[in-house]
PDB file of N, CA and C in Angstrom:
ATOM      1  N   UNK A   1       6.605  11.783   7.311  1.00  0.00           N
ATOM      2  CA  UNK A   1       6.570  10.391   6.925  1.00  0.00           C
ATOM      3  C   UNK A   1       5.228  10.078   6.273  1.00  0.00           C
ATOM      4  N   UNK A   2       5.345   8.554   5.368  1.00  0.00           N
ATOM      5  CA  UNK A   2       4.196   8.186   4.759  1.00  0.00           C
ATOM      6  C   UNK A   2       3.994   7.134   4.414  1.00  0.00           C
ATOM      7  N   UNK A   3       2.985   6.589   4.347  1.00  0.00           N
ATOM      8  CA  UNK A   3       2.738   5.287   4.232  1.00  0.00           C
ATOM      9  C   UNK A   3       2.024   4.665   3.422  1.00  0.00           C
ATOM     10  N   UNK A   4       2.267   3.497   2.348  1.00  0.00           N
ATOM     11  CA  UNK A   4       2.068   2.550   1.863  1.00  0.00           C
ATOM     12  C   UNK A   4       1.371   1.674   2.769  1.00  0.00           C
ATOM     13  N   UNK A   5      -0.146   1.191   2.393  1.00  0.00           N
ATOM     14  CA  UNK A   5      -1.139  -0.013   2.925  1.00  0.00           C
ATOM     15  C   UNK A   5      -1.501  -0.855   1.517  1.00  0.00           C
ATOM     16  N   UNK A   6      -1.960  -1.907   2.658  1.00  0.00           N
ATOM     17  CA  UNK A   6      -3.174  -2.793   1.688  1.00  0.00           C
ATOM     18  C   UNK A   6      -3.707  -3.021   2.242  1.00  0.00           C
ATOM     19  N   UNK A   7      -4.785  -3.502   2.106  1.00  0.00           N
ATOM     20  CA  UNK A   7      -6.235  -3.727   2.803  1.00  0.00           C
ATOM     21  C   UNK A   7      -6.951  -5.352   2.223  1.00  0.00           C
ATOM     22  N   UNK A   8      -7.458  -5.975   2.804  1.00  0.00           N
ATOM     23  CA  UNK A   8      -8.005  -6.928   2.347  1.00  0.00           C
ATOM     24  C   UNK A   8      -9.357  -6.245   2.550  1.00  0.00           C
ATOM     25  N   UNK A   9     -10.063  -6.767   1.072  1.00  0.00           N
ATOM     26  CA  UNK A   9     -11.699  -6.310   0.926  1.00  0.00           C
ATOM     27  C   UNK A   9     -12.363  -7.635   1.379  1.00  0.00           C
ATOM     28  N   UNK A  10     -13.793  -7.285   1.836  1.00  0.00           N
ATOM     29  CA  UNK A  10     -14.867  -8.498   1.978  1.00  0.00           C
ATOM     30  C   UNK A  10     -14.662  -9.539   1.236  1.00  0.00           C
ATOM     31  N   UNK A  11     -14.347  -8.972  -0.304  1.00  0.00           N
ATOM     32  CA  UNK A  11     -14.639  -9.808  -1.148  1.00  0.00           C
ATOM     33  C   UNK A  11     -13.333 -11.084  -1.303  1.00  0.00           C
ATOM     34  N   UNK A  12     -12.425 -10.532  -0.301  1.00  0.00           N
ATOM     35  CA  UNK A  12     -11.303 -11.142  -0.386  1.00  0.00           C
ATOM     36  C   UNK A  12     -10.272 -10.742  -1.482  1.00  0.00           C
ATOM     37  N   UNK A  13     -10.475  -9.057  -1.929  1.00  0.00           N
ATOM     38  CA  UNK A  13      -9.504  -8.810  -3.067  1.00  0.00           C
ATOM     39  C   UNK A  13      -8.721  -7.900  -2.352  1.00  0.00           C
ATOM     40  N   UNK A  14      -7.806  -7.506  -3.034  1.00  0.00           N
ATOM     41  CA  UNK A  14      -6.208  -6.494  -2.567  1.00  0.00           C
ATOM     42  C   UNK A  14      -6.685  -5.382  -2.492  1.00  0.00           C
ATOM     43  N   UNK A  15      -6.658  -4.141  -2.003  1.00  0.00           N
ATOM     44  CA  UNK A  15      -6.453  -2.925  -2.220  1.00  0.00           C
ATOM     45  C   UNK A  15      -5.736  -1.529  -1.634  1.00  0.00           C
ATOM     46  N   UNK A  16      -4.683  -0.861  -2.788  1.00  0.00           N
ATOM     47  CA  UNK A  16      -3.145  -0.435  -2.207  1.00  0.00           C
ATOM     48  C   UNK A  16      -3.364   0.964  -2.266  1.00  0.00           C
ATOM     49  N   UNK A  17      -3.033   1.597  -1.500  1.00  0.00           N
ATOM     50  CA  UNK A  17      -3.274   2.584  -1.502  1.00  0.00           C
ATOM     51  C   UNK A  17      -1.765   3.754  -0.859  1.00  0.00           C
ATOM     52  N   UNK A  18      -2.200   4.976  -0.179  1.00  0.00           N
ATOM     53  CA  UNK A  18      -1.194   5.766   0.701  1.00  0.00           C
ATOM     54  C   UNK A  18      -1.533   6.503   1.382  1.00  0.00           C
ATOM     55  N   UNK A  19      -1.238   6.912   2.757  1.00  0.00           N
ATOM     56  CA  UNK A  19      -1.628   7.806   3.248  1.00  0.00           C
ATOM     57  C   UNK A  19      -0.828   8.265   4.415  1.00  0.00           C
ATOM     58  N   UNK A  20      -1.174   9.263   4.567  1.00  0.00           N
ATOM     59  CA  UNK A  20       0.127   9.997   5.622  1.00  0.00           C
ATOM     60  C   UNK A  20      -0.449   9.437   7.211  1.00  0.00           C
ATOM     61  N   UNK A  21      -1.970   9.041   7.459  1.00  0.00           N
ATOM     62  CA  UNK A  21      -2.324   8.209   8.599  1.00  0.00           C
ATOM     63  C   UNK A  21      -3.345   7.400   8.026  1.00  0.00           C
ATOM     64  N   UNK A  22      -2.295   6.036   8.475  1.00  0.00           N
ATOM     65  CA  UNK A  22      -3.266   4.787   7.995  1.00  0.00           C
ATOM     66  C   UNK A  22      -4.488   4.411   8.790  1.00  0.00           C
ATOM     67  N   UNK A  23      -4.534   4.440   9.570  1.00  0.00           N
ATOM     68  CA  UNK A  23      -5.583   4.544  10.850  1.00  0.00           C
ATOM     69  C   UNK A  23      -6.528   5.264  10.528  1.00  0.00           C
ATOM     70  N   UNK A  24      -6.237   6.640   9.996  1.00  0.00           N
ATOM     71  CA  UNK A  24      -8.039   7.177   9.584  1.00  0.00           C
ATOM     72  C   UNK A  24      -8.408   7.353   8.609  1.00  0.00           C
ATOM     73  N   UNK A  25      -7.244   6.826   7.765  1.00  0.00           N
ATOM     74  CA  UNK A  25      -7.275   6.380   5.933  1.00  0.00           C
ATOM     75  C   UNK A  25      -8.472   4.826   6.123  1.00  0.00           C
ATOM     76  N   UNK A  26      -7.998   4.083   6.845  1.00  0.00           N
ATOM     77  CA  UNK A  26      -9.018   2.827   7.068  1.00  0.00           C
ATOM     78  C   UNK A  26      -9.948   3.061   7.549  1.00  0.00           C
ATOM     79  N   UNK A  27     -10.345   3.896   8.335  1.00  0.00           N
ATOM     80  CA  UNK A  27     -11.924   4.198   9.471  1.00  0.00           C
ATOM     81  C   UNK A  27     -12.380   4.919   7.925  1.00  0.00           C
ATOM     82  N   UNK A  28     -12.051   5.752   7.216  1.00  0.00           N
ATOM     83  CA  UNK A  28     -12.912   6.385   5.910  1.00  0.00           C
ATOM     84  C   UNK A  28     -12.690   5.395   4.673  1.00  0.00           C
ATOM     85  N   UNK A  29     -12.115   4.465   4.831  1.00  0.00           N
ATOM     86  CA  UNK A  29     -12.492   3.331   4.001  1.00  0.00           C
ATOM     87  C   UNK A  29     -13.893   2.591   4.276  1.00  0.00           C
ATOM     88  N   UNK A  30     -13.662   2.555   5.494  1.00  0.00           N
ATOM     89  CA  UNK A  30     -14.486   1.507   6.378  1.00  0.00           C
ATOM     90  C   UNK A  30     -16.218   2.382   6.115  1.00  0.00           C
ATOM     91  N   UNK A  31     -16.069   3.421   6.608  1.00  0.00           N
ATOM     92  CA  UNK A  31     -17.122   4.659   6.532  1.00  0.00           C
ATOM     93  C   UNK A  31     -17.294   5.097   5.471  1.00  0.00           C
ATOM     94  N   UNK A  32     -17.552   4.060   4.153  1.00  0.00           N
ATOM     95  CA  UNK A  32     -17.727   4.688   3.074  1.00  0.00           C
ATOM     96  C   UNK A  32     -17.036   5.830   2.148  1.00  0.00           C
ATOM     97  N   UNK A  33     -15.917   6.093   2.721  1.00  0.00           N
ATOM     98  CA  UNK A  33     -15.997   7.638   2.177  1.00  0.00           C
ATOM     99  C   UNK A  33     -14.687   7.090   1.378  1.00  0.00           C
ATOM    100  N   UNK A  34     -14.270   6.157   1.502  1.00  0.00           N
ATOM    101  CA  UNK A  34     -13.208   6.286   0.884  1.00  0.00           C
ATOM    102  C   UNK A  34     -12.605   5.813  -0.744  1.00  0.00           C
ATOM    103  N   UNK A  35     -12.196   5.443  -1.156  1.00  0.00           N
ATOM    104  CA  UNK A  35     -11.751   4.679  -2.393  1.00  0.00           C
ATOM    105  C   UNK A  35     -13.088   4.514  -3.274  1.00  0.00           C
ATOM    106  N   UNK A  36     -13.538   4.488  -4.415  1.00  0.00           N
ATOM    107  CA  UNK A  36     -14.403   4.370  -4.857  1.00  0.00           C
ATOM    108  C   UNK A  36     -14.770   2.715  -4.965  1.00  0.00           C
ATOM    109  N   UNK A  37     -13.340   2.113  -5.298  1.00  0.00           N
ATOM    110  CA  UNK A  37     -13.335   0.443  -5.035  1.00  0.00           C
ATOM    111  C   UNK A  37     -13.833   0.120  -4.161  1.00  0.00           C
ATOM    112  N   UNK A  38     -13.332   0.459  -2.613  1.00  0.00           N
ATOM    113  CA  UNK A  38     -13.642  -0.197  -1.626  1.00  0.00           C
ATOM    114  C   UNK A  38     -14.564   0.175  -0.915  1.00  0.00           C
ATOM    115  N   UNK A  39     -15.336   1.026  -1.896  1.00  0.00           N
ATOM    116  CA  UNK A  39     -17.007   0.788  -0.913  1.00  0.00           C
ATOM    117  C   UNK A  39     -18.034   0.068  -1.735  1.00  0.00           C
ATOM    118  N   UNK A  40     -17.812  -0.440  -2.289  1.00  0.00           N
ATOM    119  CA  UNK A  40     -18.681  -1.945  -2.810  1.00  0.00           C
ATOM    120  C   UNK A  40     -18.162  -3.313  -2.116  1.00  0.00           C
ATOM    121  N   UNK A  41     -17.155  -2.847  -1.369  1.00  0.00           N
ATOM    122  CA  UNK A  41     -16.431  -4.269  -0.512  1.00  0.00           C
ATOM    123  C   UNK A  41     -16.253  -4.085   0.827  1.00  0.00           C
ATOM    124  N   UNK A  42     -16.736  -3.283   1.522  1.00  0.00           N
ATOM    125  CA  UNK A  42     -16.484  -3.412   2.605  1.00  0.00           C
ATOM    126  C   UNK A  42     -17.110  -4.479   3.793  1.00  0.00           C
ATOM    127  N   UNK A  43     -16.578  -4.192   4.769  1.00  0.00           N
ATOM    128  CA  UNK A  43     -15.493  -3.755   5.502  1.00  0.00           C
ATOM    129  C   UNK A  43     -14.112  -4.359   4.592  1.00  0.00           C
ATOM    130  N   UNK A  44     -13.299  -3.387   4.999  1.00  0.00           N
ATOM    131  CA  UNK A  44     -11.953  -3.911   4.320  1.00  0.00           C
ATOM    132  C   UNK A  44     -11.122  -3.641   6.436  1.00  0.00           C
ATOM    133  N   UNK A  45      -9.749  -4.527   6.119  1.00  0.00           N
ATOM    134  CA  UNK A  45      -9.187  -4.712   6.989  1.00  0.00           C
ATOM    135  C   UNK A  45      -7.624  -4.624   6.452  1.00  0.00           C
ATOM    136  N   UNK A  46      -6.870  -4.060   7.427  1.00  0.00           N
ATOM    137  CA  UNK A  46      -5.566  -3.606   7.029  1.00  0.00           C
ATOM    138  C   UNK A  46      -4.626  -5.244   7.204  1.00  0.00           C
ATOM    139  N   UNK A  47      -3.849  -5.312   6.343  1.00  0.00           N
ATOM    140  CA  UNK A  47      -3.033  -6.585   6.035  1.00  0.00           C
ATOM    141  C   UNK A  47      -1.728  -5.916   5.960  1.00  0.00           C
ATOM    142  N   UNK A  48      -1.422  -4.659   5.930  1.00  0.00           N
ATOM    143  CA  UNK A  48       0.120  -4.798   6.052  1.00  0.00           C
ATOM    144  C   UNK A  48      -0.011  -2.894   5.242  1.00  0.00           C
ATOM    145  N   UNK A  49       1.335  -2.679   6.394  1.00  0.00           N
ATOM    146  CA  UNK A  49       1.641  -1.399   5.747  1.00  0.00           C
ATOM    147  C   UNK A  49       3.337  -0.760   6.102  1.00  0.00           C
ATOM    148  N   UNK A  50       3.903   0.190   5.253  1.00  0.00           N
ATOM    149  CA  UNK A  50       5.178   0.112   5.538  1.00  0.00           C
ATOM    150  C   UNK A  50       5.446   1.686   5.333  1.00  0.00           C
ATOM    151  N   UNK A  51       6.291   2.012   6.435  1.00  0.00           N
ATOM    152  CA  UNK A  51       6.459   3.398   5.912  1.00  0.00           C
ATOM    153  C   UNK A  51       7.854   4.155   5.181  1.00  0.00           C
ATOM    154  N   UNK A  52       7.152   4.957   4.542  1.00  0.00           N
ATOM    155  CA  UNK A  52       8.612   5.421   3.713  1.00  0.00           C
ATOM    156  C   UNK A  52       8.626   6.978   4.092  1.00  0.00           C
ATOM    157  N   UNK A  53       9.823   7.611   3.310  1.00  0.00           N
ATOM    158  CA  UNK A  53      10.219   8.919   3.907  1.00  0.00           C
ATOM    159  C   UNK A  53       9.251  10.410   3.517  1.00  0.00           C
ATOM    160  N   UNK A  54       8.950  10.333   2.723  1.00  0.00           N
ATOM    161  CA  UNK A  54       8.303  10.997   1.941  1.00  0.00           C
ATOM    162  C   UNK A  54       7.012  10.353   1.239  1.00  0.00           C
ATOM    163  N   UNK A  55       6.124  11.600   1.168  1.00  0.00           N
ATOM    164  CA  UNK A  55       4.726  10.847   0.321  1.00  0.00           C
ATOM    165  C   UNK A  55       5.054  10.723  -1.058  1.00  0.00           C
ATOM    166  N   UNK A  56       6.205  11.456  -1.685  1.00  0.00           N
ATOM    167  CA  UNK A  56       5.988  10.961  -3.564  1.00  0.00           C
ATOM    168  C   UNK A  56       6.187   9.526  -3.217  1.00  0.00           C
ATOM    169  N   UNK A  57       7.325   8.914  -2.264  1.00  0.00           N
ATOM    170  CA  UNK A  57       7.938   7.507  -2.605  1.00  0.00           C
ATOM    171  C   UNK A  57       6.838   6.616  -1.455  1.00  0.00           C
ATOM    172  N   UNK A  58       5.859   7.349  -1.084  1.00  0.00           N
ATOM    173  CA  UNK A  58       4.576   6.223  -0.745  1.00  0.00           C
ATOM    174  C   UNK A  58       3.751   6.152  -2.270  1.00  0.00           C
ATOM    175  N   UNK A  59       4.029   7.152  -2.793  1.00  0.00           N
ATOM    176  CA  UNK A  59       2.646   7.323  -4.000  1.00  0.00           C
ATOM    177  C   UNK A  59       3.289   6.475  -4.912  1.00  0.00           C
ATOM    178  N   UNK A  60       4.867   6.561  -4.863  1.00  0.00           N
ATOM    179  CA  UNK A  60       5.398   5.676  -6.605  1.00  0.00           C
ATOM    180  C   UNK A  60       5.576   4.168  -5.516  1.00  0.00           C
ATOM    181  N   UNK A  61       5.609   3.856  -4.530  1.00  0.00           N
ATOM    182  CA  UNK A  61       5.441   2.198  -4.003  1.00  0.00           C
ATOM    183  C   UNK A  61       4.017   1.941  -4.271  1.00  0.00           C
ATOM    184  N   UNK A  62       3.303   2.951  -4.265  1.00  0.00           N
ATOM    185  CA  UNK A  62       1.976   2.243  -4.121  1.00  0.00           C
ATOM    186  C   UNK A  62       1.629   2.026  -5.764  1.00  0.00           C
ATOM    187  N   UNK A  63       2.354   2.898  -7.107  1.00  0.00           N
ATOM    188  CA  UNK A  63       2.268   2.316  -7.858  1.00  0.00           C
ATOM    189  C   UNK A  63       2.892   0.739  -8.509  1.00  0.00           C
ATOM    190  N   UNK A  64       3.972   1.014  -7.887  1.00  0.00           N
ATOM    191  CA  UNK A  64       4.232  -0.553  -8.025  1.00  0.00           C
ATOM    192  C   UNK A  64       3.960  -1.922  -7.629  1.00  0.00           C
ATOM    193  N   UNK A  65       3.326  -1.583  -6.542  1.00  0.00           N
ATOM    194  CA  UNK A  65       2.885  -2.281  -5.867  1.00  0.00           C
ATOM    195  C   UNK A  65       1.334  -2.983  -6.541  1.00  0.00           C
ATOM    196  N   UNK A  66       0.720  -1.851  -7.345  1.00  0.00           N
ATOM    197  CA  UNK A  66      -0.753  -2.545  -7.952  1.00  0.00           C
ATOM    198  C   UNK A  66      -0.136  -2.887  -9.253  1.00  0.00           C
ATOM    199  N   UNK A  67       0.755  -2.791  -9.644  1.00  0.00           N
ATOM    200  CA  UNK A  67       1.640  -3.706 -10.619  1.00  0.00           C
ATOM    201  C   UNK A  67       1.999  -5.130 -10.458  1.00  0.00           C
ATOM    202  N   UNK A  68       2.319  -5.455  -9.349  1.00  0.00           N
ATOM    203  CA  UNK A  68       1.904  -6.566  -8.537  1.00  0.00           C
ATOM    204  C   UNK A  68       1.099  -7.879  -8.898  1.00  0.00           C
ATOM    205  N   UNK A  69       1.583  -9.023  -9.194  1.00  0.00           N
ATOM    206  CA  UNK A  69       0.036 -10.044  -9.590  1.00  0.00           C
ATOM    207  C   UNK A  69      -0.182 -10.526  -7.765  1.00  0.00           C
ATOM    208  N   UNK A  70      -1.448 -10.915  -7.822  1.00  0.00           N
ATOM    209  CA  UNK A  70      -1.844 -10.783  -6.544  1.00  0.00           C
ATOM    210  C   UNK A  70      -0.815 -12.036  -5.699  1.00  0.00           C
ATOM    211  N   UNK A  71      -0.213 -13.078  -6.356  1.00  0.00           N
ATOM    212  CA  UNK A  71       0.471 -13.816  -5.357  1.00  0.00           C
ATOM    213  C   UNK A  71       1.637 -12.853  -4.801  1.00  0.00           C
ATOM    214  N   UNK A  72       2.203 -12.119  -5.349  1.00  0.00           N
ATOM    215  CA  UNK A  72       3.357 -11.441  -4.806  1.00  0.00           C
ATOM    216  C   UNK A  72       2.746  -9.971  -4.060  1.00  0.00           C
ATOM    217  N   UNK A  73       1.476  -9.680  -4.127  1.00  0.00           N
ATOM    218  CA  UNK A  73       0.639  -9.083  -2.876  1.00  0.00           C
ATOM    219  C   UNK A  73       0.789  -9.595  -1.976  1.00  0.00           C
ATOM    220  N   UNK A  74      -0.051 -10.916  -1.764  1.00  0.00           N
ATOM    221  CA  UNK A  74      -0.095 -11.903  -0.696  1.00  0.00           C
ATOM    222  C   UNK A  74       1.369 -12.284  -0.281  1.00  0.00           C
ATOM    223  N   UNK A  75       2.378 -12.439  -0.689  1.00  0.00           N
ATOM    224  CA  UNK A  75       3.717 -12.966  -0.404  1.00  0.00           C
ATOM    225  C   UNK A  75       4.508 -11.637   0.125  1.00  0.00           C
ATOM    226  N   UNK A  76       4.112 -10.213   0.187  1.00  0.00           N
ATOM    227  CA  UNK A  76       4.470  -9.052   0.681  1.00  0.00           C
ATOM    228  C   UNK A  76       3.913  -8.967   1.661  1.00  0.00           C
ATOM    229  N   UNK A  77       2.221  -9.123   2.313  1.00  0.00           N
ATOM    230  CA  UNK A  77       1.411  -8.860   3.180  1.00  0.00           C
ATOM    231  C   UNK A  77       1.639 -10.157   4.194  1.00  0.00           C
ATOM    232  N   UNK A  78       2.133 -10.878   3.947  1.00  0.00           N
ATOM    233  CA  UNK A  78       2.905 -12.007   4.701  1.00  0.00           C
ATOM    234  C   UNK A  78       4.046 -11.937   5.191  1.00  0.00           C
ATOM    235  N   UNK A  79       4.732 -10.412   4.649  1.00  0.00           N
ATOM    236  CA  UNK A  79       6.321 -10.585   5.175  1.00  0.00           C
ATOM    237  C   UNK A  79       7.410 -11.796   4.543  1.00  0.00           C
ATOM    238  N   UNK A  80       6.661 -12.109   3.769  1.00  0.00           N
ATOM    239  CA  UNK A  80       7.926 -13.586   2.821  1.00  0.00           C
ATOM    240  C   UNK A  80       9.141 -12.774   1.837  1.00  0.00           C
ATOM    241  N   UNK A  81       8.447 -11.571   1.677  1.00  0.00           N
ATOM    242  CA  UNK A  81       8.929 -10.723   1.074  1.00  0.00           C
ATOM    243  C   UNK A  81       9.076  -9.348   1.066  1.00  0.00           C
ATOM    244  N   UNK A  82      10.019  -8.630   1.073  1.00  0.00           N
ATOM    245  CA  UNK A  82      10.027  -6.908   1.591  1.00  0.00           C
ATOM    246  C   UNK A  82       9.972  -6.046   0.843  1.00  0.00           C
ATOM    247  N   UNK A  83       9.680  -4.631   0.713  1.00  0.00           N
ATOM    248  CA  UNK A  83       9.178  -3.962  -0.359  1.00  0.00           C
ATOM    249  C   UNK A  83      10.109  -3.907  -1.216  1.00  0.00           C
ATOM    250  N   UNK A  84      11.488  -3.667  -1.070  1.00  0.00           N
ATOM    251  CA  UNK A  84      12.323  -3.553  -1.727  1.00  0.00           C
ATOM    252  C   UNK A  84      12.800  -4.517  -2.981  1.00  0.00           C
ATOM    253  N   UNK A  85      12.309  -6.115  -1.864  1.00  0.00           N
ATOM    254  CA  UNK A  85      12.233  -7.183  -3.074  1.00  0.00           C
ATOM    255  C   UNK A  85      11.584  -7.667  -4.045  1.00  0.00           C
ATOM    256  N   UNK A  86      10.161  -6.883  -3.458  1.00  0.00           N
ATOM    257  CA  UNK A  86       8.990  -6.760  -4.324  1.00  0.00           C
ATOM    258  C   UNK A  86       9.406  -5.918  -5.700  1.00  0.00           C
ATOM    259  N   UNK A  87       9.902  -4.442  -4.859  1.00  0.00           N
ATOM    260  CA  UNK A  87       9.639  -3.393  -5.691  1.00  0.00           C
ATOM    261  C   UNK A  87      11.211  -2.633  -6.376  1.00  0.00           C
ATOM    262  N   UNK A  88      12.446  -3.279  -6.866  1.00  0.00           N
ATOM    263  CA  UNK A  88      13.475  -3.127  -6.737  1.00  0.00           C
ATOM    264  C   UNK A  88      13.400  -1.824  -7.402  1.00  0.00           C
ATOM    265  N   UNK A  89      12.623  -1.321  -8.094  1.00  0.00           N
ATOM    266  CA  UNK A  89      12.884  -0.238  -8.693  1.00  0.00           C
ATOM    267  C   UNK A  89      13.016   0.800  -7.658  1.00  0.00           C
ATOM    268  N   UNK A  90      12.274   0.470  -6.788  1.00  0.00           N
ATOM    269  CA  UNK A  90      11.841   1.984  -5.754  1.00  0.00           C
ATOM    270  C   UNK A  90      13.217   2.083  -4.822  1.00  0.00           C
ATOM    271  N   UNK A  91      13.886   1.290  -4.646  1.00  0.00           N
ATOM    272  CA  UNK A  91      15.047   0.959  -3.939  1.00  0.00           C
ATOM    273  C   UNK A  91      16.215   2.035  -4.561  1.00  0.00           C
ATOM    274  N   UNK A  92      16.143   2.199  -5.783  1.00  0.00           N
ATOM    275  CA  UNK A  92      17.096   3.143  -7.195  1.00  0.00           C
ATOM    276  C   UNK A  92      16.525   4.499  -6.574  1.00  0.00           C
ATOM    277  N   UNK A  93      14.652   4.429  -6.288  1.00  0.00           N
ATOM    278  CA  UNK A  93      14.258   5.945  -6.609  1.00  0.00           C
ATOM    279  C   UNK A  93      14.825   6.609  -4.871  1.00  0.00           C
ATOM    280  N   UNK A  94      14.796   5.877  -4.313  1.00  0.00           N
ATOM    281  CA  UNK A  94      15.272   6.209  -2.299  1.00  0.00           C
ATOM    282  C   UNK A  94      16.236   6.385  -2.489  1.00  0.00           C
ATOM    283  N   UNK A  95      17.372   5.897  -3.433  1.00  0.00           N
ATOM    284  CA  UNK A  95      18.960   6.363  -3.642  1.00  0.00           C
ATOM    285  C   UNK A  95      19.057   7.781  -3.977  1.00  0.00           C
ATOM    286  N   UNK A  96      18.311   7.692  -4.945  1.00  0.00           N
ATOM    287  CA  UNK A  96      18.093   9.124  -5.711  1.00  0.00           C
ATOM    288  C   UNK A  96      17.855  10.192  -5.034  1.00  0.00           C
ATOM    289  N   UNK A  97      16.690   9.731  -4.455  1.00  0.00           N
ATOM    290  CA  UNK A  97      16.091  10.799  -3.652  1.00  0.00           C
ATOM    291  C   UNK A  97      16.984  11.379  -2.036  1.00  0.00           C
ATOM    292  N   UNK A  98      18.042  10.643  -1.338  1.00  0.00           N
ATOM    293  CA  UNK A  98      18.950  10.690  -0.509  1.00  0.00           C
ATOM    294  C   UNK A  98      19.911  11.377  -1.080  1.00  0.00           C
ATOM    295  N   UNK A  99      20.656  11.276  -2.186  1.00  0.00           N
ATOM    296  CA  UNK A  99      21.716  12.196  -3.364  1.00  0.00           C
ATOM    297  C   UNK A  99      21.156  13.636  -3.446  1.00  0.00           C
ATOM    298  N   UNK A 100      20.200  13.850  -3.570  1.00  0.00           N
ATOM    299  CA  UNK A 100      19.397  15.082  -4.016  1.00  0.00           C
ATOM    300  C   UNK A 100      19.596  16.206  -2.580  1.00  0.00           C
TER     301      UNK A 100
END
């Protein structure tokens, strides 16, 4: 399994990422080491994360996901909205990928 995050930065901006453990994907955010973005903003804090079956379909959510304008970030990391409704494409690629 794998997982799709976001993180809220200091600065109060988005940042999406993936990782197979979100927990020490965030402690090496947090510890500098991580994202080149988010170490000019730290501390960052986890706002929401979802897991999918496989890491390609964490890596292609997490591209769609920074496709994203930030209200429909915020309206995902709130739960108003689910990845699928966010991200309908990725919904086609999980079909696909179940057929295979």
């Amino acid at each position: 399994m794998a997982y799709v995050y976001m993180l809220e930065c200091a600065d109060g901006s988005l940042y999406t990422g993936f990782a197979l453990d979100v927990e020490a994907r965030v402690a090496c955010h947090n510890a500098g080491l991580g994202a080149k973005y988010t170490r000019s903003r730290l501390p960052v804090r986890l706002v929401w994360r979802q897991q999918l079956p496989t890491p390609r379909l964490a890596r292609r959510a997490e591209a769609y996901i920074k496709r994203l304008t930030r209200q429909q970030k915020q309206r995902l990391a709130a739960g108003q909205i689910s990845l699928m409704q966010a991200c309908p494409q990725l919904s086609a690629e999980m079909m696909q990928d179940n057929n295979q």
